[in-house]
PDB file of N, CA and C in Angstrom:
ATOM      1  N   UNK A   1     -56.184  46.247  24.502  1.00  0.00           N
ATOM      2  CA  UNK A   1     -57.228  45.290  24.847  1.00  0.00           C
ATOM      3  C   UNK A   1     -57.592  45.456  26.310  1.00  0.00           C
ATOM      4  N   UNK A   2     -59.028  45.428  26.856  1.00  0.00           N
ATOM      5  CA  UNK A   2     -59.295  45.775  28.073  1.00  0.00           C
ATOM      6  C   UNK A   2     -59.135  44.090  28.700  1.00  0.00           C
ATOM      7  N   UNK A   3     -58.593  43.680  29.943  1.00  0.00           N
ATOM      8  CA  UNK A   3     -58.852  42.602  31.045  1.00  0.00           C
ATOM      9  C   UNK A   3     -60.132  42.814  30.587  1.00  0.00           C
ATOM     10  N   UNK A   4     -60.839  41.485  30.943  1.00  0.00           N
ATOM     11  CA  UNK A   4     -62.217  41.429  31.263  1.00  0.00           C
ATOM     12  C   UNK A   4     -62.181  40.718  32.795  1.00  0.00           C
ATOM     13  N   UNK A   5     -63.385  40.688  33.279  1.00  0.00           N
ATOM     14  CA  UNK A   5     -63.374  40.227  34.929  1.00  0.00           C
ATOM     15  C   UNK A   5     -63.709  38.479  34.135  1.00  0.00           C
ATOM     16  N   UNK A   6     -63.446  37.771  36.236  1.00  0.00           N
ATOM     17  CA  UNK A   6     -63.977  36.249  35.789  1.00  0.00           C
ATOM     18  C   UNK A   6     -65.433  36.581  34.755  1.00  0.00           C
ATOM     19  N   UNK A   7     -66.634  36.908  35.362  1.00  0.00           N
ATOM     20  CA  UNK A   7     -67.548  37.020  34.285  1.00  0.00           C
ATOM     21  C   UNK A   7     -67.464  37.329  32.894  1.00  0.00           C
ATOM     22  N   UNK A   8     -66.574  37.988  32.521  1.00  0.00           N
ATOM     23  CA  UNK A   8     -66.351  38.595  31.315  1.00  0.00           C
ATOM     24  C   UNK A   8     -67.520  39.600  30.807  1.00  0.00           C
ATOM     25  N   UNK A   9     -67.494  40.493  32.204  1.00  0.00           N
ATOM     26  CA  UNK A   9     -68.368  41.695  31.939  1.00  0.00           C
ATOM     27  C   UNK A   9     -67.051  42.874  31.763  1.00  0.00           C
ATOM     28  N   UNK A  10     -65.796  42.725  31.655  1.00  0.00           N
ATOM     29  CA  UNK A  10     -65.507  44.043  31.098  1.00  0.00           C
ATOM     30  C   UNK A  10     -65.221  45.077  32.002  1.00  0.00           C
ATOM     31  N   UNK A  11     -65.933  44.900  33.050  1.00  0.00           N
ATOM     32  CA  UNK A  11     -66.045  46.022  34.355  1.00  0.00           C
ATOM     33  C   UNK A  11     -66.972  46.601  33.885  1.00  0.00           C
ATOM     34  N   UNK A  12     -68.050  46.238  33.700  1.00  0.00           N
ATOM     35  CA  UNK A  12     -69.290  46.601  33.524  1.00  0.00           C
ATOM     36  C   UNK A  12     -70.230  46.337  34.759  1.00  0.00           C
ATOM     37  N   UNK A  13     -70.805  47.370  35.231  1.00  0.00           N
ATOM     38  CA  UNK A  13     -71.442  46.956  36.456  1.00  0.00           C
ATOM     39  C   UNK A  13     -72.921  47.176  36.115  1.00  0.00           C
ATOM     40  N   UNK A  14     -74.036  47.029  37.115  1.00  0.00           N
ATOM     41  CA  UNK A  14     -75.209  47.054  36.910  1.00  0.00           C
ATOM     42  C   UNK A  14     -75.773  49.001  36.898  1.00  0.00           C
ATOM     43  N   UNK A  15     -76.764  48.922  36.435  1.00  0.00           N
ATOM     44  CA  UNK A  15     -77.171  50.165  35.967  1.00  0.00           C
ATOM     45  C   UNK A  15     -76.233  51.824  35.726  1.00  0.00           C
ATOM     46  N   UNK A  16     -75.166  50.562  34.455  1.00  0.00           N
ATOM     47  CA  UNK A  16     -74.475  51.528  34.174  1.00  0.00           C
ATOM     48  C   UNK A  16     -74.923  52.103  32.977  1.00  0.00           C
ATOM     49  N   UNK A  17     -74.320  53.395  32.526  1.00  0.00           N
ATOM     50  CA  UNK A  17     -74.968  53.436  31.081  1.00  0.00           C
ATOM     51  C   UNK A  17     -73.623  52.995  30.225  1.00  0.00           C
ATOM     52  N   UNK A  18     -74.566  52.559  28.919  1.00  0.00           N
ATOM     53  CA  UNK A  18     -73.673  51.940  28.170  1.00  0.00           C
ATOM     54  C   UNK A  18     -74.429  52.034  26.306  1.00  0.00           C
ATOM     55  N   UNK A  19     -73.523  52.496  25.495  1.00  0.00           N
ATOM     56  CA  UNK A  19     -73.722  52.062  24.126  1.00  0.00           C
ATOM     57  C   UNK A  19     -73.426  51.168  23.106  1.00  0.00           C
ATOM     58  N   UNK A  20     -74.577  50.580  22.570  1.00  0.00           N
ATOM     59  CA  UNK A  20     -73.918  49.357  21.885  1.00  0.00           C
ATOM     60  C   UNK A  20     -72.970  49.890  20.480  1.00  0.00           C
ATOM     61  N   UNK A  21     -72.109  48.877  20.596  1.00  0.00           N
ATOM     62  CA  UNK A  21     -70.962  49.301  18.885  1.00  0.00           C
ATOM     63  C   UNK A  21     -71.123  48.821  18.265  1.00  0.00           C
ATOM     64  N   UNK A  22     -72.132  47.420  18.350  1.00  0.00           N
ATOM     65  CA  UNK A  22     -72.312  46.679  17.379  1.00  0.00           C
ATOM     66  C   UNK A  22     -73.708  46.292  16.870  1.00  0.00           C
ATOM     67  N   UNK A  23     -74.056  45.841  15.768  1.00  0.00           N
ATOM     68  CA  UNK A  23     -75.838  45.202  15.698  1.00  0.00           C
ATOM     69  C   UNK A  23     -76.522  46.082  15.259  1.00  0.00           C
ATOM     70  N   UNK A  24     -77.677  45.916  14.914  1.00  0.00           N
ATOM     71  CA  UNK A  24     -78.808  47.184  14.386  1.00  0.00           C
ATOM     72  C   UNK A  24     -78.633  47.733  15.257  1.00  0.00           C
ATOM     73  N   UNK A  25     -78.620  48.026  16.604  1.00  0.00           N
ATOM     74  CA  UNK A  25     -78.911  49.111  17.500  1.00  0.00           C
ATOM     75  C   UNK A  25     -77.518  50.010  17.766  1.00  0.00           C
ATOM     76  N   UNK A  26     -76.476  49.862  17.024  1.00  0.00           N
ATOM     77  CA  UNK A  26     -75.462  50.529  16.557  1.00  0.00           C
ATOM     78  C   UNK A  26     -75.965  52.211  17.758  1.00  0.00           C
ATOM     79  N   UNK A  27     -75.127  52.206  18.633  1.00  0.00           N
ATOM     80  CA  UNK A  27     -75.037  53.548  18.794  1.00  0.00           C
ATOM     81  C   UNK A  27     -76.430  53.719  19.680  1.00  0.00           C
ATOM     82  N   UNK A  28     -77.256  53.301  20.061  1.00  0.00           N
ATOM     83  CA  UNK A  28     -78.183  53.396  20.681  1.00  0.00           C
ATOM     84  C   UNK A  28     -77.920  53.093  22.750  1.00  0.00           C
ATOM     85  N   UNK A  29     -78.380  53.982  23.279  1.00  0.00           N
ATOM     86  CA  UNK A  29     -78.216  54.143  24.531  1.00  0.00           C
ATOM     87  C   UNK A  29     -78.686  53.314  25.492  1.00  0.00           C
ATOM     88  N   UNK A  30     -78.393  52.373  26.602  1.00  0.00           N
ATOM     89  CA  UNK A  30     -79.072  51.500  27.277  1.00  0.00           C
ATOM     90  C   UNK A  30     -78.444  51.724  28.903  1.00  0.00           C
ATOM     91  N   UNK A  31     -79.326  51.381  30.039  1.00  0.00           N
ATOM     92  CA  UNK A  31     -78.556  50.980  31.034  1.00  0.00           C
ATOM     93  C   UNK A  31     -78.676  49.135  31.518  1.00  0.00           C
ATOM     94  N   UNK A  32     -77.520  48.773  31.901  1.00  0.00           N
ATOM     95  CA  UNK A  32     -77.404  47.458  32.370  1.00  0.00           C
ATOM     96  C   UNK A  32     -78.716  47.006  33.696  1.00  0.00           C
ATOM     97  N   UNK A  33     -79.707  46.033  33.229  1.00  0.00           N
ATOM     98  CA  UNK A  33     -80.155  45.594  34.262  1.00  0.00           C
ATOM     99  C   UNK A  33     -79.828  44.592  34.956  1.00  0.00           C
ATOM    100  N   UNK A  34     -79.268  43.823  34.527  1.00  0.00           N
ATOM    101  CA  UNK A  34     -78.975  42.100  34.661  1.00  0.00           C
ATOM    102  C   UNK A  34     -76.996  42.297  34.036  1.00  0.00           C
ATOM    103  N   UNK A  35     -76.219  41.764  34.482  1.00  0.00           N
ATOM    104  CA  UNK A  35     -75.916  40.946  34.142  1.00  0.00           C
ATOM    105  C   UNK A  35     -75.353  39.502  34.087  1.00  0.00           C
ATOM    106  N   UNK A  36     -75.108  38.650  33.268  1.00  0.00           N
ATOM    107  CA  UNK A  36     -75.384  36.969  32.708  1.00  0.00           C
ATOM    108  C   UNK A  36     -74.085  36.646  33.416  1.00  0.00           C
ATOM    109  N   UNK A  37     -73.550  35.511  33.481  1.00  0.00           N
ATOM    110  CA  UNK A  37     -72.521  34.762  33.795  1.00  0.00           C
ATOM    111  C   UNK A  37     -71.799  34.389  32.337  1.00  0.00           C
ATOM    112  N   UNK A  38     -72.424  34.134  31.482  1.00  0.00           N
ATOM    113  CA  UNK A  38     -71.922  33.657  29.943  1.00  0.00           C
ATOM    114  C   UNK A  38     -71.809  34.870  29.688  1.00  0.00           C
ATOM    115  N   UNK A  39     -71.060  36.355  29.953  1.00  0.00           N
ATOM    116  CA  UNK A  39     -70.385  36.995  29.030  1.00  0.00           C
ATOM    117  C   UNK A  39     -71.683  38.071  28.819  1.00  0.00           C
ATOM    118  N   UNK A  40     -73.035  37.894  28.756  1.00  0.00           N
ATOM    119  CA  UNK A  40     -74.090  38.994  28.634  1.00  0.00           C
ATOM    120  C   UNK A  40     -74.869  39.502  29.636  1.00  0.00           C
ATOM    121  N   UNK A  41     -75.273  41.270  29.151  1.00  0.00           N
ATOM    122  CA  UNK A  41     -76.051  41.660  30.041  1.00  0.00           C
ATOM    123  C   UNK A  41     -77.509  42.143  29.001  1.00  0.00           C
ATOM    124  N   UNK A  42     -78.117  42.413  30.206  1.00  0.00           N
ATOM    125  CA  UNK A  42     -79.644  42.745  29.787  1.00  0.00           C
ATOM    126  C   UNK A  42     -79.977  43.961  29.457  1.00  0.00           C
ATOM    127  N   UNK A  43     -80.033  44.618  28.378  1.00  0.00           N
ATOM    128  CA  UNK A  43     -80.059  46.246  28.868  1.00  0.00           C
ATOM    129  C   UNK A  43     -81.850  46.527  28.468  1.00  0.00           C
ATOM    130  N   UNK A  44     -81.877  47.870  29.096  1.00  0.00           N
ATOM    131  CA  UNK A  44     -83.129  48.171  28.866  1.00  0.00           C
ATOM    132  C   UNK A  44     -82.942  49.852  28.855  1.00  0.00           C
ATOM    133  N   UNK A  45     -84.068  50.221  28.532  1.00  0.00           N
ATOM    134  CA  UNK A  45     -84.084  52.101  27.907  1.00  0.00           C
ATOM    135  C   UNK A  45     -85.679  52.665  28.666  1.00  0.00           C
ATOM    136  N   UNK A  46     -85.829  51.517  28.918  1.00  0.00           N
ATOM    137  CA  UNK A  46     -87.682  52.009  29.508  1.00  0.00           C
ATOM    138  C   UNK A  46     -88.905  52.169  28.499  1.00  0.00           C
ATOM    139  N   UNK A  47     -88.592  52.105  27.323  1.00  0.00           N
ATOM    140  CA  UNK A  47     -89.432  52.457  26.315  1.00  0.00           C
ATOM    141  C   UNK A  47     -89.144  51.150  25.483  1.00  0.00           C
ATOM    142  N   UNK A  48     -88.513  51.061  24.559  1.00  0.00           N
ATOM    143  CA  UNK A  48     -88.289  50.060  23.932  1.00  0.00           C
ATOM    144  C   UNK A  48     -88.163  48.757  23.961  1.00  0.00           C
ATOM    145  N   UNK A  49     -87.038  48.969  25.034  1.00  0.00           N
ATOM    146  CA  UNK A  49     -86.572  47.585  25.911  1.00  0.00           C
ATOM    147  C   UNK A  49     -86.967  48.228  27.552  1.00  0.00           C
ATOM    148  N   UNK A  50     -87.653  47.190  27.619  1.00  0.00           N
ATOM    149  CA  UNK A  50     -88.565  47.614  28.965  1.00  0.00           C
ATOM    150  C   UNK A  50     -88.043  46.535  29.697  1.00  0.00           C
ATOM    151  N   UNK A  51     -88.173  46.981  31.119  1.00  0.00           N
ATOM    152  CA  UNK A  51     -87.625  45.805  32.792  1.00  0.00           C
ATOM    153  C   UNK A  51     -88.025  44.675  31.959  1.00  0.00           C
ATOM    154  N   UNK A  52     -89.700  44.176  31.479  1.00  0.00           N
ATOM    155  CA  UNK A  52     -90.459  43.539  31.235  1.00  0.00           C
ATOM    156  C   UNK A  52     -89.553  42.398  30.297  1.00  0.00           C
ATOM    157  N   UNK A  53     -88.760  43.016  29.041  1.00  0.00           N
ATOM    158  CA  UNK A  53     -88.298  42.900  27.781  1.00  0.00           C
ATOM    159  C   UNK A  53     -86.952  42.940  27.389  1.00  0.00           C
ATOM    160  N   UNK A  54     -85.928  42.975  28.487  1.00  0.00           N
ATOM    161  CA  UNK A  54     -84.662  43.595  28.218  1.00  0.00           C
ATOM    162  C   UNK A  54     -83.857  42.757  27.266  1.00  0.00           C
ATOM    163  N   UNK A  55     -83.014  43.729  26.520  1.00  0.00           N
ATOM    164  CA  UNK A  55     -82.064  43.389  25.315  1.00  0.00           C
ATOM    165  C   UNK A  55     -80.849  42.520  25.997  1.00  0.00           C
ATOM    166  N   UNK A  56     -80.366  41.234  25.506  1.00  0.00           N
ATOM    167  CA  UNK A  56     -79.492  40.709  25.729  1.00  0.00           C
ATOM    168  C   UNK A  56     -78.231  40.932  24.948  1.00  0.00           C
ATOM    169  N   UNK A  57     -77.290  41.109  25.101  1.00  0.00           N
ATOM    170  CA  UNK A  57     -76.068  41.251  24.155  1.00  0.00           C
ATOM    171  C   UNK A  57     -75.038  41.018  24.632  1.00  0.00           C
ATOM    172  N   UNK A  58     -74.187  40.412  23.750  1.00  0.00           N
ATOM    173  CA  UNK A  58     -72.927  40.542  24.454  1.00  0.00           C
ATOM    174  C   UNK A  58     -71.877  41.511  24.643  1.00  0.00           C
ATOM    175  N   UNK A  59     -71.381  41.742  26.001  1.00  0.00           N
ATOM    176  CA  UNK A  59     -70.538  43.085  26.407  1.00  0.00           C
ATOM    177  C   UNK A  59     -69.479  43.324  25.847  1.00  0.00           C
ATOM    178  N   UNK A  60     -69.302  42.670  25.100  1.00  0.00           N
ATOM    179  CA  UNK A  60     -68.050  42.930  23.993  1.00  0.00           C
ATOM    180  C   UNK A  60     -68.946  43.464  23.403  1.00  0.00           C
ATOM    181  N   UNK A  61     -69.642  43.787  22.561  1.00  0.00           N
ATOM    182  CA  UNK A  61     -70.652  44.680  21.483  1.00  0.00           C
ATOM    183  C   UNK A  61     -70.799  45.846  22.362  1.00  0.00           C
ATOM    184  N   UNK A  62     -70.687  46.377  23.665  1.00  0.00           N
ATOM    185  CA  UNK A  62     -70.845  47.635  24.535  1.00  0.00           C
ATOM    186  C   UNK A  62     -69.665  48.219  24.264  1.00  0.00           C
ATOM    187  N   UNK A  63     -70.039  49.698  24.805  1.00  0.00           N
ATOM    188  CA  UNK A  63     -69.147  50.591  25.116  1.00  0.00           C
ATOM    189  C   UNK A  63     -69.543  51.077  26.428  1.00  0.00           C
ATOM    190  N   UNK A  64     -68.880  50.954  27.446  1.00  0.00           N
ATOM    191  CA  UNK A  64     -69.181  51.356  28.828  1.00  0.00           C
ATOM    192  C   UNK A  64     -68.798  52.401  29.282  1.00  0.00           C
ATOM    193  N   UNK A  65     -69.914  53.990  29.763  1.00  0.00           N
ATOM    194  CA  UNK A  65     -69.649  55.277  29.997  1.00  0.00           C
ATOM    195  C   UNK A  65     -69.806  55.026  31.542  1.00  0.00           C
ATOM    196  N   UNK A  66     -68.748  56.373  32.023  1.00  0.00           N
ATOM    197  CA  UNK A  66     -68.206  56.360  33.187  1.00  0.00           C
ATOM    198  C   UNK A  66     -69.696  56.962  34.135  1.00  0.00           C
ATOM    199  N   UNK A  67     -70.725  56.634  34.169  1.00  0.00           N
ATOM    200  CA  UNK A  67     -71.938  57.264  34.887  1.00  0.00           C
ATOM    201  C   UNK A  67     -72.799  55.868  35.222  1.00  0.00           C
ATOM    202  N   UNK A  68     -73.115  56.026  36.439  1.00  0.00           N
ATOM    203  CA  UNK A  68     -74.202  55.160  36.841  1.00  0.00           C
ATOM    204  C   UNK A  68     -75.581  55.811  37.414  1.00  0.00           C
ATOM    205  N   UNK A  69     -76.458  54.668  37.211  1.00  0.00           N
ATOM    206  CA  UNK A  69     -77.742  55.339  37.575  1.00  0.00           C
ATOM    207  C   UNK A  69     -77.758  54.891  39.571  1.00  0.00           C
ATOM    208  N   UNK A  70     -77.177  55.602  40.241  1.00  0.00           N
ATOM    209  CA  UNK A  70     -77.132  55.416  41.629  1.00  0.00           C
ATOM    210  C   UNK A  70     -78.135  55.232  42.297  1.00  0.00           C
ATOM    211  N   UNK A  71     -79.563  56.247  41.768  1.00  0.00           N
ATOM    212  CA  UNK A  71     -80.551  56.118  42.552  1.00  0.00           C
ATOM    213  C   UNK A  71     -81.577  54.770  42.100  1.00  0.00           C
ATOM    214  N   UNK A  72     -81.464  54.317  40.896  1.00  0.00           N
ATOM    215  CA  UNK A  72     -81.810  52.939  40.589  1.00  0.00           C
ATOM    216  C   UNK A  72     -81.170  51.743  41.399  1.00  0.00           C
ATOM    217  N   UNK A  73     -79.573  52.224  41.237  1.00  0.00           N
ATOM    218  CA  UNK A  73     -79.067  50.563  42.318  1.00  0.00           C
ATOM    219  C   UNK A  73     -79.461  50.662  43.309  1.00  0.00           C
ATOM    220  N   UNK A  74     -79.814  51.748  43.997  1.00  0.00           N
ATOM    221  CA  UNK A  74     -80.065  51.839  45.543  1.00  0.00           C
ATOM    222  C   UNK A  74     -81.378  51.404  45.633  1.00  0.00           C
ATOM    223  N   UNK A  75     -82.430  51.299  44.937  1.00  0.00           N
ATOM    224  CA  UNK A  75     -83.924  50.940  45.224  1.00  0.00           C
ATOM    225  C   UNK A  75     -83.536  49.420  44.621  1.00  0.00           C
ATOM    226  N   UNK A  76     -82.781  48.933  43.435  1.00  0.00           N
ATOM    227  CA  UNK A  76     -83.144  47.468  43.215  1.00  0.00           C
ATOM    228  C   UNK A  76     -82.343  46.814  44.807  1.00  0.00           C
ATOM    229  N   UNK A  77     -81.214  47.431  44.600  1.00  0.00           N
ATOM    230  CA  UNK A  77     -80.622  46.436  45.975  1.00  0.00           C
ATOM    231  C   UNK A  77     -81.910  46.561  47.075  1.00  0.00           C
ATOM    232  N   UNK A  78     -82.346  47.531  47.361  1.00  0.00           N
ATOM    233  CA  UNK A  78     -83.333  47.674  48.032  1.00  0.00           C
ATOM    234  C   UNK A  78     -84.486  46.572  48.298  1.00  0.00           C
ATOM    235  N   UNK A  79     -83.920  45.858  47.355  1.00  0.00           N
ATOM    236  CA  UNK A  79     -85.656  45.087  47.104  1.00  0.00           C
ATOM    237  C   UNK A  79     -86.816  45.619  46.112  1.00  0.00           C
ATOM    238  N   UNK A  80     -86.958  47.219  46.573  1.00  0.00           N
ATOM    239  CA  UNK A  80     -88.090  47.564  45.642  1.00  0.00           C
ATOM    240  C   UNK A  80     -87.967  47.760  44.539  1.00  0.00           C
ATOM    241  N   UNK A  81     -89.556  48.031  43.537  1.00  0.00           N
ATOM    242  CA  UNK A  81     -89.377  47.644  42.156  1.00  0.00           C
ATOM    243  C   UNK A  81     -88.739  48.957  41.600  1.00  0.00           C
ATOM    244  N   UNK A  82     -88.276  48.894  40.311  1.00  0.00           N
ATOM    245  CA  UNK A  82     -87.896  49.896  39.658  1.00  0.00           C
ATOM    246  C   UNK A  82     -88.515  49.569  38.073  1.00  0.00           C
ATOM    247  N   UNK A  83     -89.317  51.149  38.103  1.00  0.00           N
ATOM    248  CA  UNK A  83     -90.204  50.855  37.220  1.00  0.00           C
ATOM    249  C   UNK A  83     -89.493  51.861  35.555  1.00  0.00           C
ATOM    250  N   UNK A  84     -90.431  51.919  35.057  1.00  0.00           N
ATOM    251  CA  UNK A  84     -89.531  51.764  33.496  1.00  0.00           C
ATOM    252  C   UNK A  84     -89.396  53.682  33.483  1.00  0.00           C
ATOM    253  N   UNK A  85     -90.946  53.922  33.894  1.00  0.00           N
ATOM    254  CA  UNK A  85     -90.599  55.829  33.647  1.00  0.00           C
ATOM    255  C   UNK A  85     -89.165  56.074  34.127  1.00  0.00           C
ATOM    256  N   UNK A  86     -89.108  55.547  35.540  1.00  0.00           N
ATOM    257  CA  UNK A  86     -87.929  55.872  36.119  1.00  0.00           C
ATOM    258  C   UNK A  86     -86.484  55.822  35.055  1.00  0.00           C
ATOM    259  N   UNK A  87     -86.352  54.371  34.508  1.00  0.00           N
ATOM    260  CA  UNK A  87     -85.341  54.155  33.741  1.00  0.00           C
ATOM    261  C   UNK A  87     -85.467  55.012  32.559  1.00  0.00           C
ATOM    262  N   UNK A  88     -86.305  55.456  32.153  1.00  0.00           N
ATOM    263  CA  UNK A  88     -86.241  56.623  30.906  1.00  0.00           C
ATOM    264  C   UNK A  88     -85.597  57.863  31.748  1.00  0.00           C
ATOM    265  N   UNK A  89     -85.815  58.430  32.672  1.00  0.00           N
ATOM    266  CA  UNK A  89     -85.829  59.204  33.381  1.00  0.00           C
ATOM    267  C   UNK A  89     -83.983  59.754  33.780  1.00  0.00           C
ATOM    268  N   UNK A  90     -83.564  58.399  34.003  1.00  0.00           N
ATOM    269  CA  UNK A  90     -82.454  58.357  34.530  1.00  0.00           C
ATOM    270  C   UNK A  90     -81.733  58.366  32.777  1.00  0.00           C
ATOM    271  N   UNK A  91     -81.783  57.375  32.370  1.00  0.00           N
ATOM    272  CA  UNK A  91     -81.176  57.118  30.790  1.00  0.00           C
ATOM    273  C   UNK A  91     -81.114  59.117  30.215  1.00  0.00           C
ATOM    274  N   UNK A  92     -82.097  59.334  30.558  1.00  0.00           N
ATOM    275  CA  UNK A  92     -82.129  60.796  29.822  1.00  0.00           C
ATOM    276  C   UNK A  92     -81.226  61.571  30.545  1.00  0.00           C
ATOM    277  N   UNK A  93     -81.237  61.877  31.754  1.00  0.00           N
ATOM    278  CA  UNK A  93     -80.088  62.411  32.342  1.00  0.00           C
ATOM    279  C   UNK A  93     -78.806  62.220  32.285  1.00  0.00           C
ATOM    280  N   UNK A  94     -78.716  60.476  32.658  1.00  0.00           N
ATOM    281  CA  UNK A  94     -76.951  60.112  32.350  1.00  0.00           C
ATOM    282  C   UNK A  94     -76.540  60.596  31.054  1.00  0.00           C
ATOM    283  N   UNK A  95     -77.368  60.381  29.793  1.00  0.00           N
ATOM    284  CA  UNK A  95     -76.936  60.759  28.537  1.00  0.00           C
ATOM    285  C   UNK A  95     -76.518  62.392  28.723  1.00  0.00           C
ATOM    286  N   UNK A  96     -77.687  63.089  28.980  1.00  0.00           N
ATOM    287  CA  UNK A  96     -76.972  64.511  29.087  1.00  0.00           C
ATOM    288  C   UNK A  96     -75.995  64.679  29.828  1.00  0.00           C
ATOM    289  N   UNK A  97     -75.640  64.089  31.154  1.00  0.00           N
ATOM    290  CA  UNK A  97     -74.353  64.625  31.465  1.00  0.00           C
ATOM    291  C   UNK A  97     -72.711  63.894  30.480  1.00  0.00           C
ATOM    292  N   UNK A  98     -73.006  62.593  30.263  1.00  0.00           N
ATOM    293  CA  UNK A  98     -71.422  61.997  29.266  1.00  0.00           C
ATOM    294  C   UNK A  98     -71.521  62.451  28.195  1.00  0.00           C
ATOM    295  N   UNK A  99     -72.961  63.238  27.433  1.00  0.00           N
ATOM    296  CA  UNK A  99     -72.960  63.053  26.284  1.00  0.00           C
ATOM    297  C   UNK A  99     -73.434  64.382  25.986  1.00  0.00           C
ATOM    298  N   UNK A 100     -73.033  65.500  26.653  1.00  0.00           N
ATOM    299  CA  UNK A 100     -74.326  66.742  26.631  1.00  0.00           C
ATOM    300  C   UNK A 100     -74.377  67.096  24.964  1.00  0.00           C
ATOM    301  N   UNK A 101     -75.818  67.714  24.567  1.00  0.00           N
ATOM    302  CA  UNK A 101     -76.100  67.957  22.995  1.00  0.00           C
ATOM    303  C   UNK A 101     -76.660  66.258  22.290  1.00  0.00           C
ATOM    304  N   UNK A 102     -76.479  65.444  23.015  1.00  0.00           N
ATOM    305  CA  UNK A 102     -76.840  64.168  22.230  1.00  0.00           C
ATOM    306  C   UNK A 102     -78.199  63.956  22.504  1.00  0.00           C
ATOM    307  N   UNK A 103     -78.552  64.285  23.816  1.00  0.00           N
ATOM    308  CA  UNK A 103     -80.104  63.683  24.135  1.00  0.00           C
ATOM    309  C   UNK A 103     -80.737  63.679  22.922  1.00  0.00           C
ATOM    310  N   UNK A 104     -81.695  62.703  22.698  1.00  0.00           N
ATOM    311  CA  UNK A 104     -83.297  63.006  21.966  1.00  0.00           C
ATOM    312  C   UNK A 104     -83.958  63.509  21.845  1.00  0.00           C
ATOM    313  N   UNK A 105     -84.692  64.555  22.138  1.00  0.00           N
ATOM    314  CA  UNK A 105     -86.100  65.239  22.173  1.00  0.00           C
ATOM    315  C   UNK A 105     -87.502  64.798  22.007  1.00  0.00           C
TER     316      UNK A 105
END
């Protein structure tokens, strides 16, 4: 069984990548935009679940891969916006490096 932190994010940090294990989206790729104090984060993919739209779930339903999107935290801490191409952009890369052969096409 993993500790979870006070939040009960798991050690889940922000624009990490992460796959859900549970729910219709079974297996589907997201990075963390938000996350909640009650136990959830926000994920988004840039396409589907957009900044605009992000998926709520709870982080117990995640699986959390050891890659972050660095150049995203550095512009949100930043202040500036981070827009969705970008998050496709990054999502596509992190996947190829934890996951090489899995990307989409």
């Amino acid at each position: 069984m993993v500790a979870e932190g006070h939040d009960g994010s798991n050690g889940i940090e922000l624009w990490q990548l992460v796959s859900s294990k549970a729910g219709r989206d079974e297996g589907q790729t997201y990075l963390v935009a938000e996350l909640d104090q009650d136990g959830f984060a926000r994920l988004v993919d840039g396409d589907k679940r957009r900044l605009e739209a992000p998926k709520r779930k709870n982080v117990r339903h995640l699986v959390p891969h050891p890659a972050i999107a660095g150049d995203l935290a550095q512009k949100a801490s930043a202040g500036t916006a981070v827009r969705n191409v970008e998050v496709r952009e990054a999502l596509r890369r992190l996947v190829e490096e934890v996951m090489p052969g899995s990307a989409k096409e």
